[in-house]
Protein backbone atom coordinates (compact mmCIF):
# COMPACT_ATOMS: atom_id res chain seq x y z
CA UNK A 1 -15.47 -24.96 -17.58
CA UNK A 2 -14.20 -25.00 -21.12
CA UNK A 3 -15.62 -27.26 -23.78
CA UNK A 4 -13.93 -30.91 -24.31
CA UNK A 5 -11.65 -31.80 -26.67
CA UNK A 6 -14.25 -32.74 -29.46
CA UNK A 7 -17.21 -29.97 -29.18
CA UNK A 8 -14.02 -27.64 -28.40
CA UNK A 9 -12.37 -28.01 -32.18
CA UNK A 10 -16.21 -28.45 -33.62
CA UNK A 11 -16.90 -25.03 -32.23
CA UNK A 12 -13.70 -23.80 -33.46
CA UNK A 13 -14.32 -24.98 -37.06
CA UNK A 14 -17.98 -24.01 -37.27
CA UNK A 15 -17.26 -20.22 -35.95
CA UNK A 16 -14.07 -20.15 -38.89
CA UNK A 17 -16.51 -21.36 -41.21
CA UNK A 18 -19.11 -18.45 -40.17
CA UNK A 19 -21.52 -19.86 -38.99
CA UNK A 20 -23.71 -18.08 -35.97
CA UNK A 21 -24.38 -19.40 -32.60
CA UNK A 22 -27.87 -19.93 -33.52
CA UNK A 23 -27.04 -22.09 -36.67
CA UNK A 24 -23.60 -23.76 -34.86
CA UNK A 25 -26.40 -24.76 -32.00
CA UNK A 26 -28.98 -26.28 -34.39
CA UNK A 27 -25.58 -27.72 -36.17
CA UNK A 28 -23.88 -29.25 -32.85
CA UNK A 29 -27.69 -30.52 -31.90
CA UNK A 30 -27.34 -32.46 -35.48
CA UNK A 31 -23.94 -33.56 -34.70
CA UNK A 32 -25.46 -35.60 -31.87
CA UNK A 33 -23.76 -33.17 -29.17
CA UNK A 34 -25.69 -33.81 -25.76
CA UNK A 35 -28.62 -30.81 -24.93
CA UNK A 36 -26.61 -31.19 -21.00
CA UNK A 37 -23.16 -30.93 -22.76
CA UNK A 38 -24.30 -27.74 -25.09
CA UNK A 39 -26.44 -25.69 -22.65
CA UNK A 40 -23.52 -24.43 -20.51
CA UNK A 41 -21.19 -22.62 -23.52
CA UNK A 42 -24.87 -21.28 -25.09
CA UNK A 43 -26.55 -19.42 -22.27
CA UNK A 44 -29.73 -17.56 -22.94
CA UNK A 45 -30.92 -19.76 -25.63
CA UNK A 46 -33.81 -21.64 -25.06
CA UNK A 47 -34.16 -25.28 -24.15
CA UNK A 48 -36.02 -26.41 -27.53
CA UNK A 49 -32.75 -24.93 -29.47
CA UNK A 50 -31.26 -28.08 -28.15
CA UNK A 51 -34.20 -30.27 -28.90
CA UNK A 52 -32.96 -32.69 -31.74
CA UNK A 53 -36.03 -33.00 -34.45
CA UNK A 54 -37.10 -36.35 -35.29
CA UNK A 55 -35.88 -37.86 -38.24
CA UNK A 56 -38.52 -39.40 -40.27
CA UNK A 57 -38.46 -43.22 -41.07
CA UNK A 58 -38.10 -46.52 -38.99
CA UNK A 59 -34.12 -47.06 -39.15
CA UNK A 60 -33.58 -43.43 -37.67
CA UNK A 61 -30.31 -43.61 -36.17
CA UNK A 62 -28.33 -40.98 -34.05
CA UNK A 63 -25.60 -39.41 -36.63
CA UNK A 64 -21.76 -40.40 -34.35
CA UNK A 65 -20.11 -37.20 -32.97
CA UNK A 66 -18.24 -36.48 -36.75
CA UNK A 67 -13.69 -36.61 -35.93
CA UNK A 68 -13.06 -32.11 -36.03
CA UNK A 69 -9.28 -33.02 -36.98
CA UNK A 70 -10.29 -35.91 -39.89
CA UNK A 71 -13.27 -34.50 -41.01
CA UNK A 72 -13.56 -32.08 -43.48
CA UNK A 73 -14.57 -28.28 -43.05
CA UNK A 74 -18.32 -27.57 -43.63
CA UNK A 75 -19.06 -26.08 -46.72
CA UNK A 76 -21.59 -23.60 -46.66
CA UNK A 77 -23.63 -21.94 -49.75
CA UNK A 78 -22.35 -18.89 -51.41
CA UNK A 79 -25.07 -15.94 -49.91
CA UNK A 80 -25.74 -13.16 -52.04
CA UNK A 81 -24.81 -10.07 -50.16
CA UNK A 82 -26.18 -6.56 -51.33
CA UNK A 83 -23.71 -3.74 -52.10
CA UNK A 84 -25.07 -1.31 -49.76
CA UNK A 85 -25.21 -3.20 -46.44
CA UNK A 86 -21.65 -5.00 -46.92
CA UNK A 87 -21.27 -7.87 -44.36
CA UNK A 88 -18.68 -7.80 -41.52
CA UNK A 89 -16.64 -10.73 -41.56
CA UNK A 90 -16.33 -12.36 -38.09
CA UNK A 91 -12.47 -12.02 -36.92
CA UNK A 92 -12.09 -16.26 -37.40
CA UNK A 93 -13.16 -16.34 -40.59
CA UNK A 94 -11.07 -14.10 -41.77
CA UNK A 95 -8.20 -15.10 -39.68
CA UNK A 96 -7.93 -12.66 -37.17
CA UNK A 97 -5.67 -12.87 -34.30
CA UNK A 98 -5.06 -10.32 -31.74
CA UNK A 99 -1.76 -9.58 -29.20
CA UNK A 100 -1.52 -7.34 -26.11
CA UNK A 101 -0.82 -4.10 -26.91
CA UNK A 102 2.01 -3.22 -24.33
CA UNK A 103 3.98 -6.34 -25.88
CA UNK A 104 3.62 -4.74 -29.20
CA UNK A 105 5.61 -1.78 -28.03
CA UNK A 106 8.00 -3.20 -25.79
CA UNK A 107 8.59 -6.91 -26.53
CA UNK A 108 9.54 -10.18 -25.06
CA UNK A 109 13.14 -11.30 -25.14
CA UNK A 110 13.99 -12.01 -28.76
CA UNK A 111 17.07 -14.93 -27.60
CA UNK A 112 16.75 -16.40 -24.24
CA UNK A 113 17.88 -14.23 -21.43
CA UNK A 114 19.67 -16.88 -19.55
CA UNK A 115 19.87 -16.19 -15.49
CA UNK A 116 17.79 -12.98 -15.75
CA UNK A 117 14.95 -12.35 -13.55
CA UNK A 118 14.01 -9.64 -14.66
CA UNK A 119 14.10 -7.79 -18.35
CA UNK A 120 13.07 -4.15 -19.36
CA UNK A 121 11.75 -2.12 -22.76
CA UNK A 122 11.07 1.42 -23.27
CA UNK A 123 9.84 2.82 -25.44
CA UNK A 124 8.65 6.61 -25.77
CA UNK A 125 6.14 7.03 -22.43
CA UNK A 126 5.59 3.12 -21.80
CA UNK A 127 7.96 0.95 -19.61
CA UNK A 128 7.79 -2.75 -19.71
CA UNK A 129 9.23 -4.98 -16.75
CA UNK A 130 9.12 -8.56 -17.11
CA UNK A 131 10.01 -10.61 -14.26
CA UNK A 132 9.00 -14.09 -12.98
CA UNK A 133 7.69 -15.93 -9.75
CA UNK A 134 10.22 -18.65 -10.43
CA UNK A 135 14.37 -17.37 -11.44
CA UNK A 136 14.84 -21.20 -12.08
CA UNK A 137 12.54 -21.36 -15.10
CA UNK A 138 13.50 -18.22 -16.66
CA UNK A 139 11.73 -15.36 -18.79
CA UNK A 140 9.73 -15.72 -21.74
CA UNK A 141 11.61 -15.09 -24.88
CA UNK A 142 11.59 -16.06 -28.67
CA UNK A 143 9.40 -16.50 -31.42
CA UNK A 144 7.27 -19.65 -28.66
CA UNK A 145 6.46 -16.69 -26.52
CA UNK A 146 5.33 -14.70 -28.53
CA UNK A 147 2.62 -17.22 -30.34
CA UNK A 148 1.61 -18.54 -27.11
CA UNK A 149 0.98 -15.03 -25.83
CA UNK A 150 -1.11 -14.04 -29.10
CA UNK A 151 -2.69 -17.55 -28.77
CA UNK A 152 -4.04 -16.57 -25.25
CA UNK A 153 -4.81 -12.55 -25.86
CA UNK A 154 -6.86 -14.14 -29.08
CA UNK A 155 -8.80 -16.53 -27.04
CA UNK A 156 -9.50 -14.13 -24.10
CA UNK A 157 -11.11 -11.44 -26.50
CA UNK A 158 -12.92 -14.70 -28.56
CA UNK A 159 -14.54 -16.00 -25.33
CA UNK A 160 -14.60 -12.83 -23.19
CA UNK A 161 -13.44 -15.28 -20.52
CA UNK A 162 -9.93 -15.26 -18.63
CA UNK A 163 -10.04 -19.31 -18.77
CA UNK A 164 -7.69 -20.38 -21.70
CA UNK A 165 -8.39 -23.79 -22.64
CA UNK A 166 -5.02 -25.42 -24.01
CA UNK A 167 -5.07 -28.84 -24.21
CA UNK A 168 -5.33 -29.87 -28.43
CA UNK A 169 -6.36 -26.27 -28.73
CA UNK A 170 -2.69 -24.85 -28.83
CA UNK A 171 -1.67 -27.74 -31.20
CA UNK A 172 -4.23 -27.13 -33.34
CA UNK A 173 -3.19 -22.92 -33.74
CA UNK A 174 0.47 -24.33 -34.11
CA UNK A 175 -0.36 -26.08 -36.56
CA UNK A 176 -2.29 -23.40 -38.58
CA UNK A 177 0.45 -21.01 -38.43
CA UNK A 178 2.57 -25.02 -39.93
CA UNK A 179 4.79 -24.62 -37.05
CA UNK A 180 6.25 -28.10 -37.12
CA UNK A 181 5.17 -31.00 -34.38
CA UNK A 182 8.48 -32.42 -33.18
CA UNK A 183 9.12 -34.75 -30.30
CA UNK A 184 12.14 -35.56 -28.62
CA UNK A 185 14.80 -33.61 -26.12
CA UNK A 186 15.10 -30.74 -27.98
CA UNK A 187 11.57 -31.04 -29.91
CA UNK A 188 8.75 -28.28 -30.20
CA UNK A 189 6.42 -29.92 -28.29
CA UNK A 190 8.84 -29.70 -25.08
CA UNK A 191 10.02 -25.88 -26.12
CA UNK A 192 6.70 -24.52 -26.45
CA UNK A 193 5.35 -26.63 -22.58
CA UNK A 194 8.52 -25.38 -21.72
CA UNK A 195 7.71 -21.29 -22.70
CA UNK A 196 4.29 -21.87 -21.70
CA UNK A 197 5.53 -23.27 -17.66
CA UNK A 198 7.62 -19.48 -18.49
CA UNK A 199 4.89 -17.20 -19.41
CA UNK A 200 2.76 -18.77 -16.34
CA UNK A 201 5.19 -17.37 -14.40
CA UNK A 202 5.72 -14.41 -15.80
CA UNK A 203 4.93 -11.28 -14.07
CA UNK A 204 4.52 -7.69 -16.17
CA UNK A 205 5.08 -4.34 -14.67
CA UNK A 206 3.82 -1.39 -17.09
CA UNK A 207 4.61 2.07 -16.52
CA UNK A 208 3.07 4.88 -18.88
CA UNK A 209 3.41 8.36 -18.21
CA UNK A 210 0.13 9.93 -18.64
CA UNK A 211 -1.24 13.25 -18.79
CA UNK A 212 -4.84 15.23 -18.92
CA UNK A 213 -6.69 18.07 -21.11
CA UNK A 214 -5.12 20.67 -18.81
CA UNK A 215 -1.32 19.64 -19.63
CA UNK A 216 -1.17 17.98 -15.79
CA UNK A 217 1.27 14.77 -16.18
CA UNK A 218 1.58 12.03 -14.33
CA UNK A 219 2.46 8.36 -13.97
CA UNK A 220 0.00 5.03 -14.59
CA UNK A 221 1.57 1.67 -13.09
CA UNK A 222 0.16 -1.74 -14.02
CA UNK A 223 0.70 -4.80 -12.38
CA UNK A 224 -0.07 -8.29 -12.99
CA UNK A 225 0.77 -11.61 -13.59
CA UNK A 226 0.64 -13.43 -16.25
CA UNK A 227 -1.36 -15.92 -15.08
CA UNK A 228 -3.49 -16.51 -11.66
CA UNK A 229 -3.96 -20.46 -11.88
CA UNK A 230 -3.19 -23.77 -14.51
CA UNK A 231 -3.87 -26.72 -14.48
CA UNK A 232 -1.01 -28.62 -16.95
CA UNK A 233 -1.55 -32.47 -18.13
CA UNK A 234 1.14 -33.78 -19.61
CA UNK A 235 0.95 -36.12 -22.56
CA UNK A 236 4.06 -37.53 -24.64
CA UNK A 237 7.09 -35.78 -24.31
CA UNK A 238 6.23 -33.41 -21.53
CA UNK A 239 3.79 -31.93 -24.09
CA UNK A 240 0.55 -30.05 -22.80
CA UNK A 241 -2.51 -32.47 -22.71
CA UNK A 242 -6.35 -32.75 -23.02
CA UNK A 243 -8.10 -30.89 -20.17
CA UNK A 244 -4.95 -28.17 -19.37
CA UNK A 245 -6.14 -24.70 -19.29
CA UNK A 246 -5.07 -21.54 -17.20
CA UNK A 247 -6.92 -19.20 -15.58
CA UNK A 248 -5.26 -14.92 -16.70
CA UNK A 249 -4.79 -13.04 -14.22
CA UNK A 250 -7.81 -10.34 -13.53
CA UNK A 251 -5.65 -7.50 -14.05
CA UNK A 252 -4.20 -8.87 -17.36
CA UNK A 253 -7.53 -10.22 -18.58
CA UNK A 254 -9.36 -7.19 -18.43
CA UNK A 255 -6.26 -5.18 -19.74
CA UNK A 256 -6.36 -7.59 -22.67
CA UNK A 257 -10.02 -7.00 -23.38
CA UNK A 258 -9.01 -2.75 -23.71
CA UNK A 259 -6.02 -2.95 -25.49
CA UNK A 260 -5.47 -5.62 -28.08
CA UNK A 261 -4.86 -5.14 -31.73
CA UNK A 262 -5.70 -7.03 -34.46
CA UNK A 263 -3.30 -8.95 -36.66
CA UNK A 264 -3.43 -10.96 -39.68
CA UNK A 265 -3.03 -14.68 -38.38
CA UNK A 266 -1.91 -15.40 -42.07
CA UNK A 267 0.82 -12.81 -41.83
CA UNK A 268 2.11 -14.33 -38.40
CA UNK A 269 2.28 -17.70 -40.22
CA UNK A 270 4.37 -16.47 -42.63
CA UNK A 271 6.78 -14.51 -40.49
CA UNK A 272 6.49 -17.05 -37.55
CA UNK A 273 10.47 -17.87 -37.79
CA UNK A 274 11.24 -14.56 -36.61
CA UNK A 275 10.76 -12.87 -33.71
CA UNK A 276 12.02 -9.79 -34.86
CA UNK A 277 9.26 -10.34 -38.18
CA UNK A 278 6.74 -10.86 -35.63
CA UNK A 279 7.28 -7.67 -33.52
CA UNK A 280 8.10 -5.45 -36.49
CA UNK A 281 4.55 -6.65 -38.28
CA UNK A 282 2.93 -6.24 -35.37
CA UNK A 283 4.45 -2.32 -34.48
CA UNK A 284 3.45 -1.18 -37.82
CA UNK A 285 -0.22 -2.58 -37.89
CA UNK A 286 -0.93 -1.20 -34.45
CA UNK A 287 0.97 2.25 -35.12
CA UNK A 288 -0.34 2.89 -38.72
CA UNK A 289 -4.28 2.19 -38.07
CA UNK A 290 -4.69 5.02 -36.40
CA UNK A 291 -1.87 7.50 -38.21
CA UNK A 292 -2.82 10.15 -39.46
CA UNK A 293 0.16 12.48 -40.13
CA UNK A 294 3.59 11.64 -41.02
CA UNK A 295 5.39 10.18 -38.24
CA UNK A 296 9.41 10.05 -37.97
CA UNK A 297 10.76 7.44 -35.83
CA UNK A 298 15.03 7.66 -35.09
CA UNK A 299 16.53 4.74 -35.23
CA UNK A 300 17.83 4.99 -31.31
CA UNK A 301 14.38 4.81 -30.83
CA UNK A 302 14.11 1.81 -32.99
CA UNK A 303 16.92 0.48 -31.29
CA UNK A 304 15.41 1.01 -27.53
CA UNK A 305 12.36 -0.76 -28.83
CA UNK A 306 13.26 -3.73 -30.52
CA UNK A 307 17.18 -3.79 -30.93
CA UNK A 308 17.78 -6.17 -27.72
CA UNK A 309 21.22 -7.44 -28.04
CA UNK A 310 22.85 -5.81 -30.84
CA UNK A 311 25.89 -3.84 -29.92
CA UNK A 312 26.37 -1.35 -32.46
CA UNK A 313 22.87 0.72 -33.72
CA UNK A 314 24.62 0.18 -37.51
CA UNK A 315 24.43 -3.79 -36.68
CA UNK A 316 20.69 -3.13 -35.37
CA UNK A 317 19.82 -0.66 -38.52
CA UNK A 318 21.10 -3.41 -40.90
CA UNK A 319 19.14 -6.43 -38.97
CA UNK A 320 15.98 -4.34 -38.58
CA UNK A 321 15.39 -3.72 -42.72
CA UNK A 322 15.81 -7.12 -43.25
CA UNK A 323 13.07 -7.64 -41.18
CA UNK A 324 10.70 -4.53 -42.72
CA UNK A 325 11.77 -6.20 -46.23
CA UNK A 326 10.05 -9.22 -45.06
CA UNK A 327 6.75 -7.91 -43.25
CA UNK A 328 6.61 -5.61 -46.28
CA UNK A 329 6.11 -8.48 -48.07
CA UNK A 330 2.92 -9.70 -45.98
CA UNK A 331 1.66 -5.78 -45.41
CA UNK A 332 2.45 -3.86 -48.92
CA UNK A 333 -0.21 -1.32 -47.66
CA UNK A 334 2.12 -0.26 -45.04
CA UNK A 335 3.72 3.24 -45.88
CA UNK A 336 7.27 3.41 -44.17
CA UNK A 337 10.23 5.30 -45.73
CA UNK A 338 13.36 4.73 -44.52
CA UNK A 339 15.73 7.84 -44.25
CA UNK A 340 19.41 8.70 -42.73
CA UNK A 341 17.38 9.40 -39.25
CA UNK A 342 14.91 6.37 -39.19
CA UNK A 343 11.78 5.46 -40.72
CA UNK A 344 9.07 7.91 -41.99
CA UNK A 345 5.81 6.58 -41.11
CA UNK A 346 2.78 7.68 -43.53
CA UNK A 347 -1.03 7.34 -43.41
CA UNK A 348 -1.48 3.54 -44.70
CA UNK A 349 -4.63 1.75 -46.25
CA UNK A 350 -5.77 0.00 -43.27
CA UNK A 351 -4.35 -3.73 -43.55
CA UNK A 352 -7.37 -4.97 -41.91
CA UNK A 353 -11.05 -3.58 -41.80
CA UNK A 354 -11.48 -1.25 -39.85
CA UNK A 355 -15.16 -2.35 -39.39
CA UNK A 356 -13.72 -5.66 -37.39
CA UNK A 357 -13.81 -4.84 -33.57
CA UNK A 358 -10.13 -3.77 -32.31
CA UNK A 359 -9.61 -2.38 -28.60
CA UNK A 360 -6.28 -1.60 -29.41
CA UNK A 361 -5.33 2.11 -27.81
């Protein structure tokens, strides 16, 4: 079972602050967080970790459970680190997301796809079907399915668990990126319960075509849904409430644990309006981390990847470097020339450590 509401966003904001289990246990035990409530989401620590020590004097009182939205962020002492064992920041404190790597190379929907049931990407040797249990919700599509999906792929690899608590939890990442809380008909709140009722069902079909150190080719197929179970409470607004979670699909889950990359949450914040920003930044921090030759891309290829609905591959070209003028922006390390053909991809400074765990492939 996922944490509540409270030692859920307490968790969150001790882990962004760096802190590690061992001290977040002694510092939830201080908080005044039940030993029966903690034990569960800390296993293999022993019972006197959650063994509150006595404070000394007569009018010893029981600190109250401190508000994780009102209250304000720890602050912790600067530590003296030397120069030849550099510390590895953890991937929340230095705002580290992470998204599914097939959906980096072929994409969701950028506008919504209407009656579709089904909607396919190439490109190069991966295929990507999307289709859904349900024709009368729709597909996934936009810049909501997109966050939601890096939301969940950044949770599963967090937790190493295919439960995804929602609940506050998605509020509170929407509101990190400042993706703005409206209400009402056509509000966020009911768009994003509205994507997330899509992406449940959602169903992905991957094809890759493979092949082995002899030459021998051949043909990998992976399918899954997107999810195998929620559970959706709905607050104000038809807006997902305390206590909703799903459950990934195994297939997905364990997919997601082998291939996700790492992105800069701050650079999806800032190119959160897009969709075409987001898939762009996330193409070139996925392709360039491990490049290491030049790399020409034609701009059909572009096109197959992430052009969608534009008619003409001049109206695509034009729409595309607006985009790559933006994510430049975020990711200056990023080495990309842009020639007659397409873009020249070169060996970039990595935008993120490398040291920080990615199972992107």
């Amino acid at each position: 079972m996922p944490p509540g509401p409270d030692l859920f966003a307490l968790m969150q904001r001790y882990e962004a602050a760096g802190y590690s289990r061992a001290r977040m246990v002694a510092q939830l035990v201080a908080d005044g967080v039940p030993a029966a409530e903690l034990m569960p989401h800390f296993p293999g620590f022993p019972p006197s970790a959650f063994e509150r020590a006595p404070v000394p004097g007569p009018r010893a009182v029981t600190p109250r459970l401190p508000n994780p939205i009102m209250s304000a962020p720890p602050q912790l002492p600067r530590v003296q680190v030397p120069a030849a064992e550099p510390a590895v920041p953890s991937a929340a404190s230095e705002g580290i997301s992470f998204h599914y790597v097939p959906l980096i190379q072929c994409s969701f929907p950028h506008a919504d796809p209407g009656e579709l049931s089904s909607f396919t990407r190439k490109n190069g040797w991966l295929e990507l079907t999307l289709g859904t249990t349900r024709p009368d919700t729709g597909l996934p599509y936009g810049v909501p399915a997109r966050l939601l999906t890096i939301y969940c792929a950044s949770e599963a690899v967090r937790t190493r668990s295919p439960e995804i608590y929602l609940g506050r939890s998605v509020h509170e990442f929407l509101r990190m990126l400042d993706v703005p809380v409206t209400r009402g008909e056509r509000g966020n709140l009911r768009v994003y319960a509205n994507q997330l009722l899509r992406l449940i069902h959602c169903t992905l079909s991957i094809d890759e075509n493979i092949r082995d150190a002899s030459g021998r080719t051949g043909l990998h197929i992976r399918q899954a849904l997107f999810a195998d179970e929620a559970r959706l409470w709905w607050d104000e607004d038809q807006a997902v409430g305390h206590g909703s979670s799903l459950q990934l699909s195994s297939v997905l889950f364990h997919s997601i644990l082998e291939r996700s990359a790492p992105l800069s949450t701050r650079a999806i914040k800032l190119l959160r309006k897009s969709p075409m920003d987001l898939d762009v930044y996330a193409w070139l921090v996925h392709r360039l981390f491990h490049l290491s030759r030049p790399s020409n891309v034609t701009w059909q290829q572009l096109s197959e990847q992430f052009g969608h609905a534009y008619a003409e591959l001049r109206q695509f070209r034009r729409f595309f470097l607006d985009s790559l003028d933006r994510v430049r922006v975020v990711y200056p390390e990023a080495r990309a020339s842009v020639t007659e053909t397409g873009l020249l991809l070169l060996p970039s400074k990595p935008h993120l450590d490398k040291r920080l765990p990615s199972r992107a492939r």
